[in-house]
Protein backbone atom coordinates (compact mmCIF):
# COMPACT_ATOMS: atom_id res chain seq x y z
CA UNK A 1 14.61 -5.99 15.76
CA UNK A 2 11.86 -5.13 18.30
CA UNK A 3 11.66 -1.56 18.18
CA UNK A 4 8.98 -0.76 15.53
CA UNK A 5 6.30 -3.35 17.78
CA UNK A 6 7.51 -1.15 20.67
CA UNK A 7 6.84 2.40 19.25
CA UNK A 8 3.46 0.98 17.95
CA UNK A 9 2.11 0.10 21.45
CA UNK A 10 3.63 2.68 23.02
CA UNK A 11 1.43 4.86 20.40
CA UNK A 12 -1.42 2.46 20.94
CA UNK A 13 -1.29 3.90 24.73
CA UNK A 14 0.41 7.53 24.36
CA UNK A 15 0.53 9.55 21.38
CA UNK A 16 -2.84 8.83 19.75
CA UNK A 17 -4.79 9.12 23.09
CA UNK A 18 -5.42 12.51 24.89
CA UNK A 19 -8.42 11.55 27.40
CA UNK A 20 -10.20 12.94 29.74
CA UNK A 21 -11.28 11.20 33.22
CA UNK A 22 -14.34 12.98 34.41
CA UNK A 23 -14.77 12.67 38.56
CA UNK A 24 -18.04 11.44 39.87
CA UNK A 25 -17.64 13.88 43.01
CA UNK A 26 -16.28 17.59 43.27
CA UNK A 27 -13.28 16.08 44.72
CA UNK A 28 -10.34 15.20 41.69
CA UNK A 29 -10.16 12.25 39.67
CA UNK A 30 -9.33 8.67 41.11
CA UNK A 31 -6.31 7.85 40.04
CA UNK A 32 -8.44 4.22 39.48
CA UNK A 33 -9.83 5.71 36.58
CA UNK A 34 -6.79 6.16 34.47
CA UNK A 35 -5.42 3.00 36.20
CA UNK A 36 -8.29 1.39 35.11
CA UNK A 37 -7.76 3.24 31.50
CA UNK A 38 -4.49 2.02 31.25
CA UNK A 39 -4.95 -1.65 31.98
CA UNK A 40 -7.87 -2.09 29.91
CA UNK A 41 -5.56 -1.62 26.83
CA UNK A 42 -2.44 -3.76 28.60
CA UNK A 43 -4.95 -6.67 28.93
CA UNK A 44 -6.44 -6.37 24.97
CA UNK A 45 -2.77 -5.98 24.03
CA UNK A 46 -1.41 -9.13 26.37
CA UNK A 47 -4.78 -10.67 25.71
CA UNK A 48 -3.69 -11.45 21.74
CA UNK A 49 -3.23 -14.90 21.08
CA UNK A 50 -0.66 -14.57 18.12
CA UNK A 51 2.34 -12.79 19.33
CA UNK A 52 4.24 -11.90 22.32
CA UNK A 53 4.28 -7.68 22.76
CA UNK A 54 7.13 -6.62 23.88
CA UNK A 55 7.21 -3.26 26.16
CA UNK A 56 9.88 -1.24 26.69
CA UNK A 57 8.24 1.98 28.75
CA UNK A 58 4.89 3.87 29.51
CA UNK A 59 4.78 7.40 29.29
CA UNK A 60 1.90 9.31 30.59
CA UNK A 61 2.22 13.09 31.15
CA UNK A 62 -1.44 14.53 32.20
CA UNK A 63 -2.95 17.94 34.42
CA UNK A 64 -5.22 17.78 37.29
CA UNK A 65 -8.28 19.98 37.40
CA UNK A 66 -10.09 20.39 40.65
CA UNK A 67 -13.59 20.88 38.45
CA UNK A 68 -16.27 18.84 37.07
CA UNK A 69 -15.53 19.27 32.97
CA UNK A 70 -18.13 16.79 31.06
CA UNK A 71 -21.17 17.55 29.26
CA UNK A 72 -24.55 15.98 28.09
CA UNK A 73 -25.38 15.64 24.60
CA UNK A 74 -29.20 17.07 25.41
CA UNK A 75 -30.01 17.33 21.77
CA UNK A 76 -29.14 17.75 17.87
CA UNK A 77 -31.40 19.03 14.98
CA UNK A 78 -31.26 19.85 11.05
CA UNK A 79 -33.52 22.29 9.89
CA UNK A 80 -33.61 19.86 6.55
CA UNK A 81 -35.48 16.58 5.85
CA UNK A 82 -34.34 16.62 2.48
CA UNK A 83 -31.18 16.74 0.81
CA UNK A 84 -29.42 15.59 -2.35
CA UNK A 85 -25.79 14.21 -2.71
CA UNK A 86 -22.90 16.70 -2.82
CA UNK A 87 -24.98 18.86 -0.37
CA UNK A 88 -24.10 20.57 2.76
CA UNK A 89 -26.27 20.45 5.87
CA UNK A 90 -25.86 21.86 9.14
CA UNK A 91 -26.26 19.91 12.28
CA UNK A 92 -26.93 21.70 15.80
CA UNK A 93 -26.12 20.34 18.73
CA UNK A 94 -26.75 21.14 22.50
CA UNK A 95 -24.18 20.22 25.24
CA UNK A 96 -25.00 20.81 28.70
CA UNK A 97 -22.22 21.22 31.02
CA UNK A 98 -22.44 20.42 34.63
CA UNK A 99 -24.05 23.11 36.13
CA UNK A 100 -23.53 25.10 33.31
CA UNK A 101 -25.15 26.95 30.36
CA UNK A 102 -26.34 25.28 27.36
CA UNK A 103 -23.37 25.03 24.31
CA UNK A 104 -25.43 25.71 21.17
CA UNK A 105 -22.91 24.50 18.06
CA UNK A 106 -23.39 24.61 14.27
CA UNK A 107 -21.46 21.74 12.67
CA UNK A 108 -21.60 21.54 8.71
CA UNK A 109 -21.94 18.15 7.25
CA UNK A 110 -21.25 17.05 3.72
CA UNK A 111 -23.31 14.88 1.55
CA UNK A 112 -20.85 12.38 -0.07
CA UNK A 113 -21.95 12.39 -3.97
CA UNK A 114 -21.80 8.75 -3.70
CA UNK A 115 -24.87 8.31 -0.92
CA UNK A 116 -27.65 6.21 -2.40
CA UNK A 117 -30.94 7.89 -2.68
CA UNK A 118 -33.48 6.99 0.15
CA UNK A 119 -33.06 7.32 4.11
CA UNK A 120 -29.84 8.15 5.22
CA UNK A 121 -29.38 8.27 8.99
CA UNK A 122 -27.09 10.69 11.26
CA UNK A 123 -25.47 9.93 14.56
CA UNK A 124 -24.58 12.57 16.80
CA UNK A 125 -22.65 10.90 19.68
CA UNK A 126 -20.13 10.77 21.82
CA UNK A 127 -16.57 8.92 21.06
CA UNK A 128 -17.24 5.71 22.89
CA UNK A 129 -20.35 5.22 21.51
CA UNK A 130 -19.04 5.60 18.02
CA UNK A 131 -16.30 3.44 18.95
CA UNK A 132 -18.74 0.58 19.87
CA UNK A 133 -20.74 0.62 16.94
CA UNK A 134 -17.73 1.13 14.79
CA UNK A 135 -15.43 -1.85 16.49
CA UNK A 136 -17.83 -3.66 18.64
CA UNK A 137 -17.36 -4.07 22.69
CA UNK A 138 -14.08 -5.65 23.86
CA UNK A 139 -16.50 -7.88 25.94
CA UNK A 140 -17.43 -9.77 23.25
CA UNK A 141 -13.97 -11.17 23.11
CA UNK A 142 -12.78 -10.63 19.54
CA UNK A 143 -9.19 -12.22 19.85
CA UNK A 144 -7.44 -10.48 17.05
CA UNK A 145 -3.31 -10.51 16.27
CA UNK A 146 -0.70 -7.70 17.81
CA UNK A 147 -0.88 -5.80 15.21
CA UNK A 148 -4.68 -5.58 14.22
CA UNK A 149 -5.06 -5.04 18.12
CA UNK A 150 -2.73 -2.04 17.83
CA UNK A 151 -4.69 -0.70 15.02
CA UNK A 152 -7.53 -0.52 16.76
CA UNK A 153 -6.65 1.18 19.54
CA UNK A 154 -5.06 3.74 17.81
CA UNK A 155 -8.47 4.12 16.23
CA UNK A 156 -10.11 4.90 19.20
CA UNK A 157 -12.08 8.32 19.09
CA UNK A 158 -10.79 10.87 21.90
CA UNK A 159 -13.79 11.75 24.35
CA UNK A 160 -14.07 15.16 24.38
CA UNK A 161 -15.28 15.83 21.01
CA UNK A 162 -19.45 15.61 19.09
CA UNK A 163 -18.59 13.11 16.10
CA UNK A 164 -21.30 13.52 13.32
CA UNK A 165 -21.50 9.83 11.42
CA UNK A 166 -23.58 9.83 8.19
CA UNK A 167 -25.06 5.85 8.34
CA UNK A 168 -26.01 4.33 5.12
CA UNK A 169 -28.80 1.08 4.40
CA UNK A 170 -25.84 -0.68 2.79
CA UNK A 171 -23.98 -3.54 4.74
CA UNK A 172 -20.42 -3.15 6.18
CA UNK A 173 -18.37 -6.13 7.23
CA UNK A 174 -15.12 -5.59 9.52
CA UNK A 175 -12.07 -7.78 9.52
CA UNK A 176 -9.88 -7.07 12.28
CA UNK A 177 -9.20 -3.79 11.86
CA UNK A 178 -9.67 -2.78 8.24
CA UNK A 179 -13.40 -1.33 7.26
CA UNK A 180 -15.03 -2.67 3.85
CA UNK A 181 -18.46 -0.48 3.58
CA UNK A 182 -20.87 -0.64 1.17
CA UNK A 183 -20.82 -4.28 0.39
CA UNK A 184 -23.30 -5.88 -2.07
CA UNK A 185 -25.70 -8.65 -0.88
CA UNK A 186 -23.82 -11.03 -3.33
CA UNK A 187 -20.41 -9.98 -2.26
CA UNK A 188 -22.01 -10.77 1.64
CA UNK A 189 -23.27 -14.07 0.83
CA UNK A 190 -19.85 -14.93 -0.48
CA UNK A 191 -18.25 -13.88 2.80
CA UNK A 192 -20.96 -15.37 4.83
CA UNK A 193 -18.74 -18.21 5.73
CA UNK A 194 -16.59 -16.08 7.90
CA UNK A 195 -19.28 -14.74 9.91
CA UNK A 196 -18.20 -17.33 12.24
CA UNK A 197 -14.51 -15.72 12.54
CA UNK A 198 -13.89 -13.79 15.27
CA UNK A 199 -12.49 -11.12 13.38
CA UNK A 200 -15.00 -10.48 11.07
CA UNK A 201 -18.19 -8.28 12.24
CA UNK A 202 -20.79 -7.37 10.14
CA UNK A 203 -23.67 -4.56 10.09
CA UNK A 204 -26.56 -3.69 8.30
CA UNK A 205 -24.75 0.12 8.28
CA UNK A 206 -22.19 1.41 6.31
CA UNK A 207 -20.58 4.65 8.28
CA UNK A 208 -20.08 6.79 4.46
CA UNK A 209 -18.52 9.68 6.37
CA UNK A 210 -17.44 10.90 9.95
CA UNK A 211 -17.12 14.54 11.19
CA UNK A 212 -16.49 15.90 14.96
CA UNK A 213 -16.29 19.01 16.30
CA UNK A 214 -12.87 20.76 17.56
CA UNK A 215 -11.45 19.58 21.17
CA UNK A 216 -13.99 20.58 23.59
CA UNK A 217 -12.98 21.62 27.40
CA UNK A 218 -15.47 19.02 28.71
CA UNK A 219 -16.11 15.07 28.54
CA UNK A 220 -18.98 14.47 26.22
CA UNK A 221 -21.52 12.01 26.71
CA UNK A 222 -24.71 11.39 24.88
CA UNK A 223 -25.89 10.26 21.65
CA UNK A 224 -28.75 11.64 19.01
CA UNK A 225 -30.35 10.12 16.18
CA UNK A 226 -31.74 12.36 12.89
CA UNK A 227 -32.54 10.78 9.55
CA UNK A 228 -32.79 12.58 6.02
CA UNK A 229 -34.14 11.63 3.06
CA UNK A 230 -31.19 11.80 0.01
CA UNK A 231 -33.48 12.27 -3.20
């Protein structure tokens, strides 16, 4: 009867997350980091105060390199300040590896043909900055069920990728884990009353669209923001 809560944690904490842990020193990684990792999911997971997980194993099959792999988000352009919906634009990044040369990368981007017309602004970031803005800190204590808690691990962005997310003037309200963009003001004001909830957030941003880059060979770290104009 338990199994399917089972094989959705253990996805929570296996199968959906391939992380890196970056060492502050030449020496290898502390194994505190992925301890650390690790126990920060446990607790959100424990933390629930619906239902009662129920564990049956950990798996947790990783490599040890004796090198430095992150790199800095030092910058990201578009050669465009205009652009219309349905368009394609190309975003360039630069990563800069530890002690290494600068990454120059072209990533295309597609103009949903439902963006509004006026500014429409572009994060280039890393995954746990997207994953803040997106879900909100864990420190804030959102106490949501099993399930939705699950969900939102398992929606965690992987940090060794550039995410490109297209950011709209429209509000976006989030209850527990699902996503409803694009809300109308009057729509808002009728949800207004839950504002209170702890598992509803709202922002003034609707994310319309989210590309990243393939796996990199490097932690990323770093965020940049560009804004177009759609006409």
């Amino acid at each position: 009867m338990k199994r399917p809560q089972a094989r959705s944690i253990a996805a929570a904490t296996d199968e959906h997350d391939h992380r890196r842990f970056p060492s502050p020193l030449a020496a290898p990684p502390d194994a505190s980091q992925l301890g650390g990792n690790l126990g920060e999911r446990f607790s959100r997971i424990y933390d629930n105060p619906y239902n009662v997980p129920t564990i049956h194993g950990v798996q947790l099959d990783f490599d040890l390199l004796r090198e430095r792999r992150w790199a800095r988000l030092e910058g990201a352009r578009t050669d465009v300040t205009e652009a219309r919906p349905g368009d394609e634009i190309t975003i360039e990044t630069l990563l800069r590896p530890y002690r290494g040369e600068l990454i120059l990368q072209q990533i295309p981007i597609h103009i949903p043909t439902s963006t509004s017309k006026g500014p429409l602004r572009i994060l280039v970031s890393d995954g746990e900055t997207l994953d803040r803005i997106r879900h909100g800190s864990p420190a804030l204590g959102r106490k949501l069920d099993l399930a939705s808690t699950i969900a939102l691990l398992n929606k965690q962005h992987v940090n060794n990728r550039v995410f490109v997310s297209l950011l709209e003037a429209d509000p976006e309200a989030r209850v527990a884990d699902k996503v409803m963009p694009t809300l109308p003001i009057s729509i808002m004001n009728v949800m207004d009353g839950m504002r209170g909830n702890q598992e509803m957030l709202v922002s003034g941003e609707s994310n319309v669209d989210e590309t990243a880059t393939a796996p990199l060979d490097y932690v990323v770290s770093g965020a940049q923001l560009l804004t177009v104009t759609v006409k």
